[in-house]
Protein backbone atom coordinates (compact mmCIF):
# COMPACT_ATOMS: atom_id res chain seq x y z
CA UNK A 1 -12.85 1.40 31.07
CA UNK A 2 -15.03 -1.32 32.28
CA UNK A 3 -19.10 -2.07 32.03
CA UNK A 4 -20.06 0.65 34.27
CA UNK A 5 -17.78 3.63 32.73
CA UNK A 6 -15.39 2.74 35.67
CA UNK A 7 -11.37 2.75 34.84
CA UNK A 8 -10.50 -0.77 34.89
CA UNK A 9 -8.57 -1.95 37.67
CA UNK A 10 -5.68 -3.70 37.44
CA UNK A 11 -5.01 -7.59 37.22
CA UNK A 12 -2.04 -8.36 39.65
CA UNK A 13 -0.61 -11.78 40.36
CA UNK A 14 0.32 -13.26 43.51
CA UNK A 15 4.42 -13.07 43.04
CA UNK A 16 4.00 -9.55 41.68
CA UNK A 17 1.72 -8.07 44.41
CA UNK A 18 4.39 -9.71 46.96
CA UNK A 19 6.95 -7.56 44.95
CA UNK A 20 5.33 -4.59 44.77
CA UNK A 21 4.22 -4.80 48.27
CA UNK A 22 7.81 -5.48 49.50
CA UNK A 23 9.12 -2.02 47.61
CA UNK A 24 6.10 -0.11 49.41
CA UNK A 25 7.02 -1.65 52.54
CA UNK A 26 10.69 -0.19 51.82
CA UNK A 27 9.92 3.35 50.85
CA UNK A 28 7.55 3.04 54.36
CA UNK A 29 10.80 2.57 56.03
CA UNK A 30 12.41 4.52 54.56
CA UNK A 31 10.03 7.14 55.57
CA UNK A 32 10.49 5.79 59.32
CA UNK A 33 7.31 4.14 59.20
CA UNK A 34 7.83 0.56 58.98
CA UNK A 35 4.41 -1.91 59.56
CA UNK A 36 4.80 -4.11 62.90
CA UNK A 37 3.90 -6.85 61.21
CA UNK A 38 3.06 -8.04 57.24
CA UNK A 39 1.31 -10.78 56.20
CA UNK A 40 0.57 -12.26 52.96
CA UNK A 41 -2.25 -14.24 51.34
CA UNK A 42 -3.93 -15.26 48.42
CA UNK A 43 -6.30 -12.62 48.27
CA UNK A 44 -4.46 -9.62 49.74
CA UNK A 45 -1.34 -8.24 51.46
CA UNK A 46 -1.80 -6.75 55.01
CA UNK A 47 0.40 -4.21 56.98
CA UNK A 48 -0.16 -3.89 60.48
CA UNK A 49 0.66 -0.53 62.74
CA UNK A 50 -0.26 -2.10 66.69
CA UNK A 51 -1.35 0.20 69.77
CA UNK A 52 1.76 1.10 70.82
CA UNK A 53 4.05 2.04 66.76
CA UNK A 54 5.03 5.56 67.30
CA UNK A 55 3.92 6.30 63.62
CA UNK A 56 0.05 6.15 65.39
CA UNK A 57 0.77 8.06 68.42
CA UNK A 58 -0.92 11.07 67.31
CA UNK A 59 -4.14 9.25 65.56
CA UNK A 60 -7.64 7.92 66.07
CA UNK A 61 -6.11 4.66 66.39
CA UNK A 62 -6.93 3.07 69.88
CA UNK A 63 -6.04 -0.77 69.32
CA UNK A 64 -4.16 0.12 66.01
CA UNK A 65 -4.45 -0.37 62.13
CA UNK A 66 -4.25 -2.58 59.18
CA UNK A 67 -3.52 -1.55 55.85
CA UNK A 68 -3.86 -3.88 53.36
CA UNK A 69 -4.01 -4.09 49.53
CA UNK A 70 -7.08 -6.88 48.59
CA UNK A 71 -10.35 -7.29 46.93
CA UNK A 72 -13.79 -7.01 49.02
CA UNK A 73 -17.18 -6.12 48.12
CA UNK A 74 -16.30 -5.71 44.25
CA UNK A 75 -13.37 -3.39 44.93
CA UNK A 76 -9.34 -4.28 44.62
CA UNK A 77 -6.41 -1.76 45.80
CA UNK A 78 -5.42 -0.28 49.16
CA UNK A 79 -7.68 0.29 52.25
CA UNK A 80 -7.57 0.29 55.98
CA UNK A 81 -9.33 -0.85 58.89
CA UNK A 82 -9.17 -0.57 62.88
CA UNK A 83 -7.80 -3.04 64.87
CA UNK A 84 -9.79 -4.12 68.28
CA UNK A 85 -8.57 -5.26 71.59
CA UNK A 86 -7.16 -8.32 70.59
CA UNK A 87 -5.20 -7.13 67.36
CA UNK A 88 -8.23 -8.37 64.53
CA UNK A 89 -9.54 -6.06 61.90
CA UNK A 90 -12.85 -4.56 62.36
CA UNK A 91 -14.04 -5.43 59.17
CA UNK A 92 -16.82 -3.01 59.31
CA UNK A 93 -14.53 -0.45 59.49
CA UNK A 94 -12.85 -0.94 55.84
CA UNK A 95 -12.23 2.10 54.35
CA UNK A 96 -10.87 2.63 50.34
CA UNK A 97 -7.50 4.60 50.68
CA UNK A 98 -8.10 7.24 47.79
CA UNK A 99 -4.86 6.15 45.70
CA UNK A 100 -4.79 4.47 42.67
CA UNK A 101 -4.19 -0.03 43.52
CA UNK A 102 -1.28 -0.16 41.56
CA UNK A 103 0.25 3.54 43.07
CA UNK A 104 3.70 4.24 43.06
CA UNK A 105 5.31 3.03 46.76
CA UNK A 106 5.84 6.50 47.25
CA UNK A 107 2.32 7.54 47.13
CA UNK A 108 1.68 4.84 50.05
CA UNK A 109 4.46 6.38 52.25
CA UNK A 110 3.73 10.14 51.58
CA UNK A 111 -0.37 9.55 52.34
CA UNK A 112 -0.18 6.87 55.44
CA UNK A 113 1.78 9.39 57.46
CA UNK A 114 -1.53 11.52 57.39
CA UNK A 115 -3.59 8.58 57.29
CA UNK A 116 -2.36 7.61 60.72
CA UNK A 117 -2.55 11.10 61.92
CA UNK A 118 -6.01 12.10 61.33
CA UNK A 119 -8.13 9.29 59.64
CA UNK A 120 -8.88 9.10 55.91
CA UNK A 121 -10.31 13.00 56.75
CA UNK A 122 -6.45 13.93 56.51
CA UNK A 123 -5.94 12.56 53.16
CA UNK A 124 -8.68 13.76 50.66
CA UNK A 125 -11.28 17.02 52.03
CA UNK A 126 -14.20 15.68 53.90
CA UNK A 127 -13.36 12.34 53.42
CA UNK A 128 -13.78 12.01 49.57
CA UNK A 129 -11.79 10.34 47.28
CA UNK A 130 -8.82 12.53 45.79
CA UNK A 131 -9.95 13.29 41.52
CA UNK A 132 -7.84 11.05 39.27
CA UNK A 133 -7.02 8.53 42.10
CA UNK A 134 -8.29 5.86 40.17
CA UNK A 135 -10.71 4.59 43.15
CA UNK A 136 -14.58 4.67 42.90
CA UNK A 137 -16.36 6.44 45.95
């Protein structure tokens, strides 16, 4: 628990968020939806799904999404944002993914599936963050 009666989050380093990024980015192809594109920095790990993946052909997504495990605004773990015409995040668009930051890789490839097909909505009732998840609202 930290300060605020939060769980704590956990502390990941650079080489292990690349490896546990890689395995989620296996079990996502193994669930036949692979990212476009990944890219890794410092601070985070982003997956992209572009305008034209099948895995978003049913979805809200009209340029595409990122998904991307980071830290902004006080928060670290998994979250998503839109893409716009020319392929950048919307920033204002983040949105917390309700799963825990350090979830297992097949958490990430059962929820995205929904994810992609109906907005965050589709993974937790009215939006909310699931109970137990391990994310703050």
């Amino acid at each position: 628990m930290n300060a605020d009666g939060n769980e704590a989050e956990p502390t990941v380093d650079y080489a292990e968020r690349r490896r546990y990024c890689t395995a989620v980015v296996e079990a996502l192809t193994d669930a036949g939806i692979p990212p476009t594109e990944r890219w890794d920095e410092s601070g985070g790990t982003a997956l992209y799904w572009t305008e034209d993946d099948p895995a978003l052909e049913h979805g809200p997504w009209t340029h595409g999404v990122v998904v991307f495990w980071g830290t902004r605004g006080g928060h670290r773990g998994w979250g998503y944002a839109t893409l716009d015409a020319k392929g950048d995040p919307l920033l204002t668009t983040t949105t917390w993914l309700p799963v825990h930051p350090k979830a297992a890789p097949s958490v990430l490839a059962n929820q995205l599936p929904r994810l992609f097909a109906g907005g965050v909505s589709a993974l937790a009732p009215g939006g909310k963050h699931l109970p137990g998840s391990g994310t703050r609202p």
